[in-house]
PDB file of N, CA and C in Angstrom:
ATOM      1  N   UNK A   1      19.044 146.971  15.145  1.00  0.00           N
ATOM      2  CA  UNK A   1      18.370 147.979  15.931  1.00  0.00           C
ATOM      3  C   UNK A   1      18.464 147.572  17.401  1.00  0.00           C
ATOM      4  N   UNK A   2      19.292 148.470  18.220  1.00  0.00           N
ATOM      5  CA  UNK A   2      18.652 148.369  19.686  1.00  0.00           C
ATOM      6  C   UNK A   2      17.278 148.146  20.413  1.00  0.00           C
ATOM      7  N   UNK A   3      17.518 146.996  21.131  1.00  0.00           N
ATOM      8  CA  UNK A   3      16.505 146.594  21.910  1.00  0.00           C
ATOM      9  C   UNK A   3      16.587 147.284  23.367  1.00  0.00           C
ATOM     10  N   UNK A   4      15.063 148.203  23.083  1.00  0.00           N
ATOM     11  CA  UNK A   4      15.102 149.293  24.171  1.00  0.00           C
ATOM     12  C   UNK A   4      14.307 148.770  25.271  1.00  0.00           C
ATOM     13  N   UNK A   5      14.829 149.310  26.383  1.00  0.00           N
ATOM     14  CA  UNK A   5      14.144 148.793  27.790  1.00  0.00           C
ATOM     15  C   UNK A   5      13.244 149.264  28.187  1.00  0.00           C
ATOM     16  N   UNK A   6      11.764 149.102  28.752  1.00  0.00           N
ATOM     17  CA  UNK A   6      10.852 149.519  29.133  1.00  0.00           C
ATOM     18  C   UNK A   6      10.661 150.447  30.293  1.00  0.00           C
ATOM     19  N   UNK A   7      10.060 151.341  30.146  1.00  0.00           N
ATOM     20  CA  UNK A   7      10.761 152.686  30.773  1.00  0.00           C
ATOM     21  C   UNK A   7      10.191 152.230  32.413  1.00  0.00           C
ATOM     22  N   UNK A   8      10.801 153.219  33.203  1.00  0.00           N
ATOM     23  CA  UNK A   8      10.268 152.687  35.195  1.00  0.00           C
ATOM     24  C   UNK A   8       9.057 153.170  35.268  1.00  0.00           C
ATOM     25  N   UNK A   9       8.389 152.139  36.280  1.00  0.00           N
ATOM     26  CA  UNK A   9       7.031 152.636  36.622  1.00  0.00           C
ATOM     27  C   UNK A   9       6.939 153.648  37.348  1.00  0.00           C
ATOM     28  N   UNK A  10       7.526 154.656  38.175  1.00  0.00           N
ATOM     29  CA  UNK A  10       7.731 155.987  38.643  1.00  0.00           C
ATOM     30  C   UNK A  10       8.221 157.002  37.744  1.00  0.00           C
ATOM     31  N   UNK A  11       7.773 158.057  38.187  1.00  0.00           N
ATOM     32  CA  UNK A  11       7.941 159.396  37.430  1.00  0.00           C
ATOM     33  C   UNK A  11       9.279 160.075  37.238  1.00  0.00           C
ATOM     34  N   UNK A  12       9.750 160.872  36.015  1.00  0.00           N
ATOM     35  CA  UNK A  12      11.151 160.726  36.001  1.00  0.00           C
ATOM     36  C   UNK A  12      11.463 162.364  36.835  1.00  0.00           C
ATOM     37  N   UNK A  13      12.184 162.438  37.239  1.00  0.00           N
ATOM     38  CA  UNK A  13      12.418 163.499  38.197  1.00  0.00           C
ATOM     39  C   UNK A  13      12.778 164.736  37.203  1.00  0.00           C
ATOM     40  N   UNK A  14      13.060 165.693  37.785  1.00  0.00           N
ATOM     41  CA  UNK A  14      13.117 167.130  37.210  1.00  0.00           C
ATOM     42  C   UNK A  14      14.840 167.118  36.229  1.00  0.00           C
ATOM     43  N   UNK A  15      15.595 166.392  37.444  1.00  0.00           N
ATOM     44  CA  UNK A  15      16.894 165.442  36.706  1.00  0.00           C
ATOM     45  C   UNK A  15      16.795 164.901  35.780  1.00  0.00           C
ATOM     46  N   UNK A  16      15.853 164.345  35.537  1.00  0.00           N
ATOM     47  CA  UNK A  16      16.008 163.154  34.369  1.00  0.00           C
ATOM     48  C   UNK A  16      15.523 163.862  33.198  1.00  0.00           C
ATOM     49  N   UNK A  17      14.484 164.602  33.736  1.00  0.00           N
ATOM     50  CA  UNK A  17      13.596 165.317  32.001  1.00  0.00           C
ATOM     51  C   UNK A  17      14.441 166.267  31.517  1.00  0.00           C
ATOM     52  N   UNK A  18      14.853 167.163  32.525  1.00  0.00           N
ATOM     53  CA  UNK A  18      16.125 167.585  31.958  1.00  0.00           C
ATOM     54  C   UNK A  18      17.560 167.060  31.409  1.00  0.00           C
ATOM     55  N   UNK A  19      17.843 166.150  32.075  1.00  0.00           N
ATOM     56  CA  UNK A  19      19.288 165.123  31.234  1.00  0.00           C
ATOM     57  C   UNK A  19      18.915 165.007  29.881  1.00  0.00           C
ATOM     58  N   UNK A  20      17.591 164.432  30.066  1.00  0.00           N
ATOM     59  CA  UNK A  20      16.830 164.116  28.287  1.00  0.00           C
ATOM     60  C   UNK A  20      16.552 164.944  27.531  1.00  0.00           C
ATOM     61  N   UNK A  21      16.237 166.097  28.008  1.00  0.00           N
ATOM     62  CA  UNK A  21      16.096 167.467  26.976  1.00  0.00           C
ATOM     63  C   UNK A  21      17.601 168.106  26.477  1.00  0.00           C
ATOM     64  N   UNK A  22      18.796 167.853  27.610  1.00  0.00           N
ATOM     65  CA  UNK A  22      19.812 168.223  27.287  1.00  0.00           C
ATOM     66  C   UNK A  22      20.482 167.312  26.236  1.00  0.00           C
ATOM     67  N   UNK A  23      20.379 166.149  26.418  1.00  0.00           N
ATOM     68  CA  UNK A  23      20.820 165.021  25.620  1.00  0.00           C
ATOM     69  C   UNK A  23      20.204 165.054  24.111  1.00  0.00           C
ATOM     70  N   UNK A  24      18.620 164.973  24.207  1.00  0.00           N
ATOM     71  CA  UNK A  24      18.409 165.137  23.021  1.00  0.00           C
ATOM     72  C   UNK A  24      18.363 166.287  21.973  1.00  0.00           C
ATOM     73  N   UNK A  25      18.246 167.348  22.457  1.00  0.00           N
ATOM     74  CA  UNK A  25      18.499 168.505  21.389  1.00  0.00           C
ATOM     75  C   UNK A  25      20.382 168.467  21.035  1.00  0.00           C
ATOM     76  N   UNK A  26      21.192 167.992  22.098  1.00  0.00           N
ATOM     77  CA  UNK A  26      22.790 168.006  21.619  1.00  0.00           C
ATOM     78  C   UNK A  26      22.760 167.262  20.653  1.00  0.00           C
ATOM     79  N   UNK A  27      22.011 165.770  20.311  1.00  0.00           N
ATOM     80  CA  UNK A  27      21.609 164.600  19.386  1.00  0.00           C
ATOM     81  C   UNK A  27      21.228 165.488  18.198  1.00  0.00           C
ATOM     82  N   UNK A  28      20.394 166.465  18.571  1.00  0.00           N
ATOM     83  CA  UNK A  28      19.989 166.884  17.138  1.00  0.00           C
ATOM     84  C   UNK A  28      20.469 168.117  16.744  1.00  0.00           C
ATOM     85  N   UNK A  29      21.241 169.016  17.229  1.00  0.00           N
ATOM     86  CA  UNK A  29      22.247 169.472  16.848  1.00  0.00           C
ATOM     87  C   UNK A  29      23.331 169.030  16.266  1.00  0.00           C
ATOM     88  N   UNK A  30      24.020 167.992  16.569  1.00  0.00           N
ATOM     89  CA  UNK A  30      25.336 167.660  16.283  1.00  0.00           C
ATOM     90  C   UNK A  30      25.434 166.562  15.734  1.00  0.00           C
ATOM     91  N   UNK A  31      24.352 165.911  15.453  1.00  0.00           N
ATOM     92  CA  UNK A  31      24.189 164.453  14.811  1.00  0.00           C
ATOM     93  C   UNK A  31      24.545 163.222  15.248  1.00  0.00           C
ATOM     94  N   UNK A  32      25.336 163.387  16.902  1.00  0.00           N
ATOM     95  CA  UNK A  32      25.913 162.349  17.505  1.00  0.00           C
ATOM     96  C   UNK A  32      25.420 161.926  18.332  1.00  0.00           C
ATOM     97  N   UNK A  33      25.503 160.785  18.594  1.00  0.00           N
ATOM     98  CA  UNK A  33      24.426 159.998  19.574  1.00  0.00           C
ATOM     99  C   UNK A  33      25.123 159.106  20.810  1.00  0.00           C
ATOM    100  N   UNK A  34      24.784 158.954  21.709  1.00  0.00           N
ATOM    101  CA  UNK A  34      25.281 157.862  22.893  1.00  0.00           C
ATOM    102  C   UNK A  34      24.779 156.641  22.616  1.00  0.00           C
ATOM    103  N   UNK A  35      25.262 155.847  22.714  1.00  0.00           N
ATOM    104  CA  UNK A  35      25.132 153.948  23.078  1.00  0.00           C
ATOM    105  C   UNK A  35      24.023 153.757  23.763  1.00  0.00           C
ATOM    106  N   UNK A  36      22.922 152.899  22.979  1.00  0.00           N
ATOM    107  CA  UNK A  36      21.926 152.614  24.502  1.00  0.00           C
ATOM    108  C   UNK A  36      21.850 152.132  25.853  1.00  0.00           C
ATOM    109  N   UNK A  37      22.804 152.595  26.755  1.00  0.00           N
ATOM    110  CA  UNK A  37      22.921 151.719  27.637  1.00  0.00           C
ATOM    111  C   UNK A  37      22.724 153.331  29.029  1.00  0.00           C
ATOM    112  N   UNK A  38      22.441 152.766  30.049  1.00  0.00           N
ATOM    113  CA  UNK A  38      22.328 153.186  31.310  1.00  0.00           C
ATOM    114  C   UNK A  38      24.005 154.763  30.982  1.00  0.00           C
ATOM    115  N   UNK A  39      23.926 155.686  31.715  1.00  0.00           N
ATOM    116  CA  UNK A  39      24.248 156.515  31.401  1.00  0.00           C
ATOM    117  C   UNK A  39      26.007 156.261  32.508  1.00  0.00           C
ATOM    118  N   UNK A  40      25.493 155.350  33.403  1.00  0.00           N
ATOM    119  CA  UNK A  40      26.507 155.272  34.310  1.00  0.00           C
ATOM    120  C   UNK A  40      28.059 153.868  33.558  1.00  0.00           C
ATOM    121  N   UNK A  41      27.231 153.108  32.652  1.00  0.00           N
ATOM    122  CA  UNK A  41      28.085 152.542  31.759  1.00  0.00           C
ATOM    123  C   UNK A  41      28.933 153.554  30.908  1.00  0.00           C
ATOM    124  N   UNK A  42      28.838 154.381  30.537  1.00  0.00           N
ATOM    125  CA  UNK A  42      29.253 154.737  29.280  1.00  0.00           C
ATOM    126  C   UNK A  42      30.649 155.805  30.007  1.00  0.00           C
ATOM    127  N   UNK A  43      31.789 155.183  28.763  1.00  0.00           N
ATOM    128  CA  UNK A  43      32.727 155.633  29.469  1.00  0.00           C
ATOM    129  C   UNK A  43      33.526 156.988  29.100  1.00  0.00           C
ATOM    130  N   UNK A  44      34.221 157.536  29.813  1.00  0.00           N
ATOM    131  CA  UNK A  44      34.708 159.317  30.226  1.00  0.00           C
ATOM    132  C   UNK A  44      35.062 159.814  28.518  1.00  0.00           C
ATOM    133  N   UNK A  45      36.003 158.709  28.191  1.00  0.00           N
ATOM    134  CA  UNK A  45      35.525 158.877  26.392  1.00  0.00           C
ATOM    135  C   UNK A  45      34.597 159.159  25.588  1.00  0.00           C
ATOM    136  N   UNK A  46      33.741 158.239  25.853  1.00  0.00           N
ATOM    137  CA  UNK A  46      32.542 158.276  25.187  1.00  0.00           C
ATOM    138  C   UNK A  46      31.875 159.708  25.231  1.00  0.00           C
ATOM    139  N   UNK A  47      32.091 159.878  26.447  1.00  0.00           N
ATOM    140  CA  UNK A  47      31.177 161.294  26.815  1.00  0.00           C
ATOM    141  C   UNK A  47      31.733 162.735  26.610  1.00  0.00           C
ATOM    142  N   UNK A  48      32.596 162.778  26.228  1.00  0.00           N
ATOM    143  CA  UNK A  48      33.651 163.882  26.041  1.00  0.00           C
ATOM    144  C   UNK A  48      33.733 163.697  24.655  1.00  0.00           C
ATOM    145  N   UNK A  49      33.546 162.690  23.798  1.00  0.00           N
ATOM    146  CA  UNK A  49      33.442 162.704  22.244  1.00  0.00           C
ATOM    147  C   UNK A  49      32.071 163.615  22.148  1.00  0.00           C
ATOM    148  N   UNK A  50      30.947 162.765  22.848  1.00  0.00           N
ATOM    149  CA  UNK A  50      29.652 163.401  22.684  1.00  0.00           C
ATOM    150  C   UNK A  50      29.639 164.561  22.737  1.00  0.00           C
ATOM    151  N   UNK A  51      29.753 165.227  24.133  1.00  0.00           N
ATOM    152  CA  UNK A  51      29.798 166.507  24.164  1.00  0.00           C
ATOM    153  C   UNK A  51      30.819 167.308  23.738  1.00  0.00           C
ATOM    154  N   UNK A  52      31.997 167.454  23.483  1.00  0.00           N
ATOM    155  CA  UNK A  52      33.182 167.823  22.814  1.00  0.00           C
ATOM    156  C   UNK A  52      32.493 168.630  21.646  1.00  0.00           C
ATOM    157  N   UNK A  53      32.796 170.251  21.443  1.00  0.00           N
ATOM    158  CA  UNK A  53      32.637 170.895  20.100  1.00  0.00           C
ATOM    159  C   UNK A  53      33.728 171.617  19.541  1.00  0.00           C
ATOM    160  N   UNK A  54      34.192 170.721  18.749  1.00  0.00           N
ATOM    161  CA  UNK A  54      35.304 171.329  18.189  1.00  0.00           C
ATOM    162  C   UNK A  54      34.814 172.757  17.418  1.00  0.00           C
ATOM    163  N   UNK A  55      33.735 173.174  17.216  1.00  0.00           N
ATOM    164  CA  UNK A  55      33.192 174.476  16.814  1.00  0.00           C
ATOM    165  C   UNK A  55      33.505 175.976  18.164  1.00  0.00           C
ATOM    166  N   UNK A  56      33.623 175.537  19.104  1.00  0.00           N
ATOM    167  CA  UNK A  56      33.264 176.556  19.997  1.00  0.00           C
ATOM    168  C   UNK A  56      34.553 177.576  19.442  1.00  0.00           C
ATOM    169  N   UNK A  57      34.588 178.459  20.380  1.00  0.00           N
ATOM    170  CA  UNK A  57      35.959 179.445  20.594  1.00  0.00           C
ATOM    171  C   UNK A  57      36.304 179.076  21.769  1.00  0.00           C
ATOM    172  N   UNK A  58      37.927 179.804  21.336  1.00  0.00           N
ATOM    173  CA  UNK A  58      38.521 178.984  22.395  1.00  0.00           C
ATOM    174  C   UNK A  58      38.270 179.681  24.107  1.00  0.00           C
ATOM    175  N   UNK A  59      38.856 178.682  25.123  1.00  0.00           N
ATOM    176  CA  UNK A  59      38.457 179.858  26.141  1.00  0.00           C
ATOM    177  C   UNK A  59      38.773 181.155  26.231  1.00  0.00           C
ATOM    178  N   UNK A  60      38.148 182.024  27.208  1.00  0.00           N
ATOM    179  CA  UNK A  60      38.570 183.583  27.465  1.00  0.00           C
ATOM    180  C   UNK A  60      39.675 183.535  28.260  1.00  0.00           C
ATOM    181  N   UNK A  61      40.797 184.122  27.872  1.00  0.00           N
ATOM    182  CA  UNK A  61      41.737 184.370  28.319  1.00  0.00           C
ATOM    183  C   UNK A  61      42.071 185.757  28.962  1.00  0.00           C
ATOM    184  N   UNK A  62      40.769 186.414  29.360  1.00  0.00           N
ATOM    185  CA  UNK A  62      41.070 187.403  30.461  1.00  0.00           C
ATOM    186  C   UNK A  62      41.991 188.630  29.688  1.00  0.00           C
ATOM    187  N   UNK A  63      42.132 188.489  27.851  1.00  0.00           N
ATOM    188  CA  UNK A  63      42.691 189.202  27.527  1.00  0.00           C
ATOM    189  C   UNK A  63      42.042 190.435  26.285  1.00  0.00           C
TER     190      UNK A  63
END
């Protein structure tokens, strides 16, 4: 089990509660999760697996 870091003593900005609301409902939609680490570690891979839906349609092609 990850050993989680103790959250900052300041308030998380309108940014952050939102990153976390976006992050966690994609988590529970899609069953996939990010690495515990700082968001600026995690690499262009990682994050494009995460968010990546092979479900969507494809783009609009204006046709």
């Amino acid at each position: 089990m990850p050993v989680l870091e103790p959250l900052p003593a300041f308030p998380p900005t309108d940014a952050d509660l939102l990153a976390l609301l976006l992050v966690t409902t994609w988590s529970a939609r899609t069953g996939r999760t990010l690495r515990p680490v700082p968001v600026g570690e995690l690499s262009a891979a990682e994050l494009v697996e995460f968010w990546a839906d092979d479900q969507l349609e494809p783009p609009y092609s204006g046709r």
